[in-house]
PDB file of N, CA and C in Angstrom:
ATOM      1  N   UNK A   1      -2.677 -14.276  -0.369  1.00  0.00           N
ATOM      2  CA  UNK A   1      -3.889 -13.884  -1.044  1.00  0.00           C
ATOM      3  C   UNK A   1      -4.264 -12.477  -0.580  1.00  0.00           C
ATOM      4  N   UNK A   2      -4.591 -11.585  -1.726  1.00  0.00           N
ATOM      5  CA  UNK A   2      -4.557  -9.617  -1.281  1.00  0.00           C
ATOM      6  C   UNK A   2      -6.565 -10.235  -1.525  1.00  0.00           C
ATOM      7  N   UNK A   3      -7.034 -10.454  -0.449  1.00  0.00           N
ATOM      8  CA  UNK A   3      -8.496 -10.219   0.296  1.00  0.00           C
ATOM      9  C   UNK A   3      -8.944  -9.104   0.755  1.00  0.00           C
ATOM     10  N   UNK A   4      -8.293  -8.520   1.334  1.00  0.00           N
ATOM     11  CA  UNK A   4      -8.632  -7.253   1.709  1.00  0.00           C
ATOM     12  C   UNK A   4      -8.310  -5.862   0.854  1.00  0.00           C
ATOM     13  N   UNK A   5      -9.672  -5.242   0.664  1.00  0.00           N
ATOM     14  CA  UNK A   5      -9.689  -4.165   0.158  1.00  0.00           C
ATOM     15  C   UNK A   5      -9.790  -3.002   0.821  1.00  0.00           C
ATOM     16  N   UNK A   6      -8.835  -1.837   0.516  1.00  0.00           N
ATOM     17  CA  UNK A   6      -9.020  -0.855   1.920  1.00  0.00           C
ATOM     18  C   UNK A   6      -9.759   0.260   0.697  1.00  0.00           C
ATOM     19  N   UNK A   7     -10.901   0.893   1.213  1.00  0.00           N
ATOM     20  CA  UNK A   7     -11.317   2.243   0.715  1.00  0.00           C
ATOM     21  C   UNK A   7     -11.482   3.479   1.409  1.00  0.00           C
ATOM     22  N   UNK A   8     -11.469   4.848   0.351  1.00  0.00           N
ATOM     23  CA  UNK A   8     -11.586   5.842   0.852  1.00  0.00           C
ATOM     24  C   UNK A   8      -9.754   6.688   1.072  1.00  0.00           C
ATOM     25  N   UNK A   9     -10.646   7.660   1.482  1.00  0.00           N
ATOM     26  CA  UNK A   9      -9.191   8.380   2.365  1.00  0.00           C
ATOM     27  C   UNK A   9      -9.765   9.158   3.558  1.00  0.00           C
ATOM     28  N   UNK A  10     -10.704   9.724   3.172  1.00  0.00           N
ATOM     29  CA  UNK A  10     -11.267  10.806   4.464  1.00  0.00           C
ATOM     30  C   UNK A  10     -11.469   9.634   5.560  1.00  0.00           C
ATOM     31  N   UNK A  11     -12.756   8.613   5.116  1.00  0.00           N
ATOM     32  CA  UNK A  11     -13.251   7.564   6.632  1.00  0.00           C
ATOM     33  C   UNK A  11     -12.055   6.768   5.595  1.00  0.00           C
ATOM     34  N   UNK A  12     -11.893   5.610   6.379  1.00  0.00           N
ATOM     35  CA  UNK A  12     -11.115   4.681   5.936  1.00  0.00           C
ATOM     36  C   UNK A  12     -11.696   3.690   6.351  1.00  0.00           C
ATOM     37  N   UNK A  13     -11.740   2.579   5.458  1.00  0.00           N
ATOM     38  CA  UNK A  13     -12.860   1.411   6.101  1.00  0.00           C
ATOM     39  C   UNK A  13     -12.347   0.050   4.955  1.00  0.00           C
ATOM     40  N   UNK A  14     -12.584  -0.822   5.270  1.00  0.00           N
ATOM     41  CA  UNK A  14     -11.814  -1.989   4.126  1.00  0.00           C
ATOM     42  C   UNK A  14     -12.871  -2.972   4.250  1.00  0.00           C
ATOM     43  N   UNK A  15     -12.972  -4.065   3.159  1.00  0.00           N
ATOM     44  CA  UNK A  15     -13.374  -5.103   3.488  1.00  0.00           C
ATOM     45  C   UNK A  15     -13.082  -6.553   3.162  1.00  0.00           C
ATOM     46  N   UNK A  16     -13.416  -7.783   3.777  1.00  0.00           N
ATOM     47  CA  UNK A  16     -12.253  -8.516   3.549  1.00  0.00           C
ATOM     48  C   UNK A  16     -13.833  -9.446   3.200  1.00  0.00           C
ATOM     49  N   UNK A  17     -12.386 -10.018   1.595  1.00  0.00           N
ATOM     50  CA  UNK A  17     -13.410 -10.448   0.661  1.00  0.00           C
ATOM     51  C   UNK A  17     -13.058 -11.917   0.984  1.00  0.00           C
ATOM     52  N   UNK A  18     -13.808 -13.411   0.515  1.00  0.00           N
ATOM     53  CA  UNK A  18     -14.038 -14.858   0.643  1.00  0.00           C
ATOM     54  C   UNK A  18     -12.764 -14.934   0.069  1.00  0.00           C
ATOM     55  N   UNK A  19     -11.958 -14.282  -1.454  1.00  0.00           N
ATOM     56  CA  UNK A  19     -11.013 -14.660  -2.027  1.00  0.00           C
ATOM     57  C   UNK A  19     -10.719 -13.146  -2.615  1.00  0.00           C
ATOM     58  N   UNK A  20      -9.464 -13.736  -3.657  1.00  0.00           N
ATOM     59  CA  UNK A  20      -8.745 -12.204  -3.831  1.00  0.00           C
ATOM     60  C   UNK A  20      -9.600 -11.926  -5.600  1.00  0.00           C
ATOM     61  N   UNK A  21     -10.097 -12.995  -5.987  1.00  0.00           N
ATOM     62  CA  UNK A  21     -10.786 -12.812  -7.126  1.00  0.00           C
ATOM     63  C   UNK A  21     -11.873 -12.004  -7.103  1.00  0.00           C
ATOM     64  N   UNK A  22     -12.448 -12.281  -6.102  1.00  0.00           N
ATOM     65  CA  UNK A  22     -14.025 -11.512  -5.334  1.00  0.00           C
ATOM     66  C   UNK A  22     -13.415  -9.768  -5.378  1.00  0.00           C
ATOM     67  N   UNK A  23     -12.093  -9.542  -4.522  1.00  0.00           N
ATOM     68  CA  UNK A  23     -11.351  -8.306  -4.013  1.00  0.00           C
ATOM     69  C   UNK A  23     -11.620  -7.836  -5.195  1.00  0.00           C
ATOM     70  N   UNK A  24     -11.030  -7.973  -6.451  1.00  0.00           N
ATOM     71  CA  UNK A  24     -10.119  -7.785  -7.848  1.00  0.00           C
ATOM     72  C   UNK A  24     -11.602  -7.664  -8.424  1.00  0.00           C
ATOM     73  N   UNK A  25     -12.781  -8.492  -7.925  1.00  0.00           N
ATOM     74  CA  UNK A  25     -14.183  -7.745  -8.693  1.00  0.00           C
ATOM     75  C   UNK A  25     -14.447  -6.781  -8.614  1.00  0.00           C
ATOM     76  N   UNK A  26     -15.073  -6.713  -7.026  1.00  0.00           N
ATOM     77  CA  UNK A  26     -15.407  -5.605  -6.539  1.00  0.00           C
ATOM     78  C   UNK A  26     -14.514  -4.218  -6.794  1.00  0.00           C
ATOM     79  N   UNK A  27     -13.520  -4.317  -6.645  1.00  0.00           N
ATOM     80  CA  UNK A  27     -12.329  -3.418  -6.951  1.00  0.00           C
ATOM     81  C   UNK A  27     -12.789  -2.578  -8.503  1.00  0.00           C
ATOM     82  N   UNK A  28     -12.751  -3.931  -9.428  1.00  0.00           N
ATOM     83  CA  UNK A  28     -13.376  -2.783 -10.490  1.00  0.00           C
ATOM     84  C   UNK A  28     -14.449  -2.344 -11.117  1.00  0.00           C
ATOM     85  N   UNK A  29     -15.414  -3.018 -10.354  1.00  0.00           N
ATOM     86  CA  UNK A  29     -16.791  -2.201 -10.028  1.00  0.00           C
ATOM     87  C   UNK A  29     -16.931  -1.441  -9.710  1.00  0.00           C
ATOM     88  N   UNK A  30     -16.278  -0.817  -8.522  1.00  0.00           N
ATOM     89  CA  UNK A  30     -16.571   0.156  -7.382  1.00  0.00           C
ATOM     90  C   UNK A  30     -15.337   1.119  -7.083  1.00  0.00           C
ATOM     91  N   UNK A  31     -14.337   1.109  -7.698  1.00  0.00           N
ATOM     92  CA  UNK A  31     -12.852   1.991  -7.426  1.00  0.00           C
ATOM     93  C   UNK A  31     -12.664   2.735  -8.864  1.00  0.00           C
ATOM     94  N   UNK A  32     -12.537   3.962  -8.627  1.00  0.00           N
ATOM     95  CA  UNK A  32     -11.838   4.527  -9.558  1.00  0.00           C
ATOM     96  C   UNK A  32     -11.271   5.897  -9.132  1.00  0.00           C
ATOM     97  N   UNK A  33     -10.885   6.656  -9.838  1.00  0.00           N
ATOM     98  CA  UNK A  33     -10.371   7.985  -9.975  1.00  0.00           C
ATOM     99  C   UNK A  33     -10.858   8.976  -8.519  1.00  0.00           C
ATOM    100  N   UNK A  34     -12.467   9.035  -8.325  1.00  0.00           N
ATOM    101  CA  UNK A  34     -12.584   9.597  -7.380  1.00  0.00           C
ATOM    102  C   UNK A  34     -12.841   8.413  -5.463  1.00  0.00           C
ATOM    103  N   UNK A  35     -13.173   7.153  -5.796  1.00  0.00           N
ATOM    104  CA  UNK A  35     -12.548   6.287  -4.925  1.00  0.00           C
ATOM    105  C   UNK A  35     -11.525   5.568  -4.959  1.00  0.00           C
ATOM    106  N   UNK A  36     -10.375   6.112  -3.914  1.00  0.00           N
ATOM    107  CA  UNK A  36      -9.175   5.563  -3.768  1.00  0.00           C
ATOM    108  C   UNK A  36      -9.226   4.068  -3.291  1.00  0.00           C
ATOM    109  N   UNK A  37      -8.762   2.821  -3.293  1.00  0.00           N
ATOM    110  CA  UNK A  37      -8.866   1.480  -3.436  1.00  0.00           C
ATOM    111  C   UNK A  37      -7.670   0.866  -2.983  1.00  0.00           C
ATOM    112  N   UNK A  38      -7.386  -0.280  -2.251  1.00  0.00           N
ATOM    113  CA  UNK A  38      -5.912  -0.871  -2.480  1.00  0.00           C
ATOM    114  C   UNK A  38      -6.110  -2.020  -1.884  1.00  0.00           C
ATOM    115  N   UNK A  39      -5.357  -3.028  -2.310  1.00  0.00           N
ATOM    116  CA  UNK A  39      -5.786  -4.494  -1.907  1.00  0.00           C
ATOM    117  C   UNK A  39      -4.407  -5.012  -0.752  1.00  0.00           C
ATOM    118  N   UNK A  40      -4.333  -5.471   0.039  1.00  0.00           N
ATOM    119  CA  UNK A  40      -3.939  -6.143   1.068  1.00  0.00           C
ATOM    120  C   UNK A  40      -4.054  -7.386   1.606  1.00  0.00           C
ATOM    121  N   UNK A  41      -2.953  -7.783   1.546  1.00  0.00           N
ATOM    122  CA  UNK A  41      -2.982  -9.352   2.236  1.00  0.00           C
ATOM    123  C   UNK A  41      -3.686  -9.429   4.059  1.00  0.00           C
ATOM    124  N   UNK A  42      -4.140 -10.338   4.716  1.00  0.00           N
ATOM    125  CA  UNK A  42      -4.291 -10.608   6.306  1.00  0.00           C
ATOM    126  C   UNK A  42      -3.231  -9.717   7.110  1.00  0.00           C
ATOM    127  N   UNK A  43      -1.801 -10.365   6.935  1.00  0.00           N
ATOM    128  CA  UNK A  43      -0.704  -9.871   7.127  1.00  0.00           C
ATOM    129  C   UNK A  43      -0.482  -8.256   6.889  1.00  0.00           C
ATOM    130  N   UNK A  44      -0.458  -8.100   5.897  1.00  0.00           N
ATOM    131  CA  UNK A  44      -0.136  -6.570   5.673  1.00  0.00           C
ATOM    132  C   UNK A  44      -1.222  -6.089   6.088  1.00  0.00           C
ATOM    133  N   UNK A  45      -2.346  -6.265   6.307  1.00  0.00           N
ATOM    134  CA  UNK A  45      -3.960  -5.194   6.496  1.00  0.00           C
ATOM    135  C   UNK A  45      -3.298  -4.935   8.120  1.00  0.00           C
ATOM    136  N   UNK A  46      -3.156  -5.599   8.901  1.00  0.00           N
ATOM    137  CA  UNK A  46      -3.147  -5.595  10.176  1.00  0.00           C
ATOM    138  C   UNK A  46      -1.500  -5.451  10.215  1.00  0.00           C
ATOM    139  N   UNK A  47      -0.842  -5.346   9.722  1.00  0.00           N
ATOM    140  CA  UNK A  47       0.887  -4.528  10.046  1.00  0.00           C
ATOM    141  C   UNK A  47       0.461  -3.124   9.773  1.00  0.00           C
ATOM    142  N   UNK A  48      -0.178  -2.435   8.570  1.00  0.00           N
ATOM    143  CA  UNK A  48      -0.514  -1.601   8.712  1.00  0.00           C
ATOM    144  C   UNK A  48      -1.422  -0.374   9.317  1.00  0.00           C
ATOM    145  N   UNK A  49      -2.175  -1.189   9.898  1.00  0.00           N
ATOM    146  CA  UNK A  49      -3.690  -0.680  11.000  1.00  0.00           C
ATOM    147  C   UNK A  49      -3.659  -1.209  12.003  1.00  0.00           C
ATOM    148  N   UNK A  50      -2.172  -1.777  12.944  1.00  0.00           N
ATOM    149  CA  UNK A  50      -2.458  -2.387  13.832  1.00  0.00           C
ATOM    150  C   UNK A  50      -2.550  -1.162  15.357  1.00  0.00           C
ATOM    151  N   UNK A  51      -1.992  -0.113  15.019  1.00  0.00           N
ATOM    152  CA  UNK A  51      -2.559   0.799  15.809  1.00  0.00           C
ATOM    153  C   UNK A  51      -3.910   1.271  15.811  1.00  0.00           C
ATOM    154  N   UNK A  52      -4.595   1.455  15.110  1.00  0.00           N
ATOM    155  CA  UNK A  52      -6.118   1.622  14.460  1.00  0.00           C
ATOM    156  C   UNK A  52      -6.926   0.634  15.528  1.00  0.00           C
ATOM    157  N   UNK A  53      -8.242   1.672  16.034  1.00  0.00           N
ATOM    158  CA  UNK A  53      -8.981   0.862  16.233  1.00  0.00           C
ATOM    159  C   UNK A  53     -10.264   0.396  15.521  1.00  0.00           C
ATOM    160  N   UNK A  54     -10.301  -0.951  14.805  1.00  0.00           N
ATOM    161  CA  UNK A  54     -10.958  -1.699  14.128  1.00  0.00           C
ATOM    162  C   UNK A  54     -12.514  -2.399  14.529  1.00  0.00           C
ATOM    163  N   UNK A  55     -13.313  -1.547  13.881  1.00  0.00           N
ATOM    164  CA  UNK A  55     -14.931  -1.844  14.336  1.00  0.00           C
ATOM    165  C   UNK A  55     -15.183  -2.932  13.107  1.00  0.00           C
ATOM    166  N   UNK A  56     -15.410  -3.947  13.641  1.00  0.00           N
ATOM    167  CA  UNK A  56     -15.628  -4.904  12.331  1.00  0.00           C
ATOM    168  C   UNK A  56     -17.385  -5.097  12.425  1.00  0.00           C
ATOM    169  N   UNK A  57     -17.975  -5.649  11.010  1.00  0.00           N
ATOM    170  CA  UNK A  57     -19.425  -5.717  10.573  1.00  0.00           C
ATOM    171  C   UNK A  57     -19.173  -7.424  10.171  1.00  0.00           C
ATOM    172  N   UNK A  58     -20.251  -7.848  10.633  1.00  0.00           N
ATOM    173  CA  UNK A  58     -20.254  -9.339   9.659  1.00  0.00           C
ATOM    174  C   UNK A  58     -21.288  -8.955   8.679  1.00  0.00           C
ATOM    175  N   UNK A  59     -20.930  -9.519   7.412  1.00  0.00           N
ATOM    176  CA  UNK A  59     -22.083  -9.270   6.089  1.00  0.00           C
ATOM    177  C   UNK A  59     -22.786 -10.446   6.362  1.00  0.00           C
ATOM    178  N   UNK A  60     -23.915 -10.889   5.594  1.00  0.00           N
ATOM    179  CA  UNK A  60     -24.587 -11.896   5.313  1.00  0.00           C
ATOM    180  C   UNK A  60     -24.130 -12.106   3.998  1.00  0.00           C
ATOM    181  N   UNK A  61     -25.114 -13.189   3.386  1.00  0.00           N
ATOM    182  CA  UNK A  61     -24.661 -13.683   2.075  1.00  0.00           C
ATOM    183  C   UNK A  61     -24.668 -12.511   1.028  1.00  0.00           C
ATOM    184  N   UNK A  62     -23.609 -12.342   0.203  1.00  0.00           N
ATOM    185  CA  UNK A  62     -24.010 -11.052  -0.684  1.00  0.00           C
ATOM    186  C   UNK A  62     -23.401 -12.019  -2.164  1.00  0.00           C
ATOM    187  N   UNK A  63     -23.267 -10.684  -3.046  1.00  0.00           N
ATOM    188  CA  UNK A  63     -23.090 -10.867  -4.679  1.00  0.00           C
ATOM    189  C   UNK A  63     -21.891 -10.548  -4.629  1.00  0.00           C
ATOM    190  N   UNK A  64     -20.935 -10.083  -3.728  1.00  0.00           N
ATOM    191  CA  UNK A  64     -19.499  -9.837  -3.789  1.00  0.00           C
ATOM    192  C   UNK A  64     -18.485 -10.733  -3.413  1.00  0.00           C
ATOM    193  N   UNK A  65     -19.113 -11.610  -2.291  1.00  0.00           N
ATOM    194  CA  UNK A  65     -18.532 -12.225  -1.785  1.00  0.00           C
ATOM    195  C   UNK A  65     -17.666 -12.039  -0.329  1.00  0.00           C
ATOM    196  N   UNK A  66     -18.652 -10.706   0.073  1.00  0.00           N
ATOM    197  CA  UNK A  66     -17.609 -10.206   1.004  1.00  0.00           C
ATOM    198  C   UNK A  66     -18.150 -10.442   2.581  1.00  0.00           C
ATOM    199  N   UNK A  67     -16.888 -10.850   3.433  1.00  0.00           N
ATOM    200  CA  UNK A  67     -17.140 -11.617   4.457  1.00  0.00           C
ATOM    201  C   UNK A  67     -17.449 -10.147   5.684  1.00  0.00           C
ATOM    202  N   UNK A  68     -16.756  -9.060   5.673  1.00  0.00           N
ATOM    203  CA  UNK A  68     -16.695  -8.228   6.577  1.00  0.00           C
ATOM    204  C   UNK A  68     -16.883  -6.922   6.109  1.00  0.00           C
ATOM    205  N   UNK A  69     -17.241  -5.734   6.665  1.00  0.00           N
ATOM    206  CA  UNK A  69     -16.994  -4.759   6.873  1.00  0.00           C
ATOM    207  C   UNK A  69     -16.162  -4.340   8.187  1.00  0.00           C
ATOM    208  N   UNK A  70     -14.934  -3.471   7.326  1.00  0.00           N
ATOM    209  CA  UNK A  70     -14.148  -2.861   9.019  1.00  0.00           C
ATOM    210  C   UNK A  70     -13.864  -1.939   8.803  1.00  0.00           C
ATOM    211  N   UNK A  71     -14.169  -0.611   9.873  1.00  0.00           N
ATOM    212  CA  UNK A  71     -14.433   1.024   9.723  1.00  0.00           C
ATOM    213  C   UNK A  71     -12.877   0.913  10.631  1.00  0.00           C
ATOM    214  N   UNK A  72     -11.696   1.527   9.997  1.00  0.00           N
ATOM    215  CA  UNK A  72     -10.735   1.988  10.485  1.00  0.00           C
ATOM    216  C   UNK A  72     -10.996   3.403  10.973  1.00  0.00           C
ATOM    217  N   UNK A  73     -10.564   3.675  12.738  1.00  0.00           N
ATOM    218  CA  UNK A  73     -10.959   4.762  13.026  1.00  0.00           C
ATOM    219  C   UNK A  73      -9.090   5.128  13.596  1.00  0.00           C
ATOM    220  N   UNK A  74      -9.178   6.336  13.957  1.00  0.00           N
ATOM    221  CA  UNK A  74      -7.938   6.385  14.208  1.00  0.00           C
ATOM    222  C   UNK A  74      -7.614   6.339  15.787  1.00  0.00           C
ATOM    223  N   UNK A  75      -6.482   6.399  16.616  1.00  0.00           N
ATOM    224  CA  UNK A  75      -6.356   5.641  18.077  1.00  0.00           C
ATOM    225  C   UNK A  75      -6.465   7.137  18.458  1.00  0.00           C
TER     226      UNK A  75
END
């Protein structure tokens, strides 16, 4: 399941959604042309950022469905 949505390019920050349907909402609500977007499985989010150090946010209940905020900073 691609849950995780990574945004940006300058900050880099992702967030990991309840399901990949929620991801695939938000995604085209909020991503386009001038925000870069990409969806990621558990597995792949963390093969790819596992050098990264990862500041995670817990959300409360929202309209997206989204469980976290995590600000990828670089090591």
């Amino acid at each position: 399941m691609k849950n995780y949505v990574i945004i940006g390019h300058l900050w880099l920050r992702a967030i990991e959604f309840i399901n990949e349907e929620k991801a695939d909402t938000y995604i085209t609500k909020n991503c386009n042309a001038e925000t870069e977007c990409g969806k990621y499985t558990q597995e792949e989010f963390y093969a790819e950022f596992q050098e990264f150090y990862l500041e995670s946010h817990e959300y409360g209940v929202n309209e997206y469905g989204a469980l976290r905020l995590i600000i990828i900073r670089e090591p």
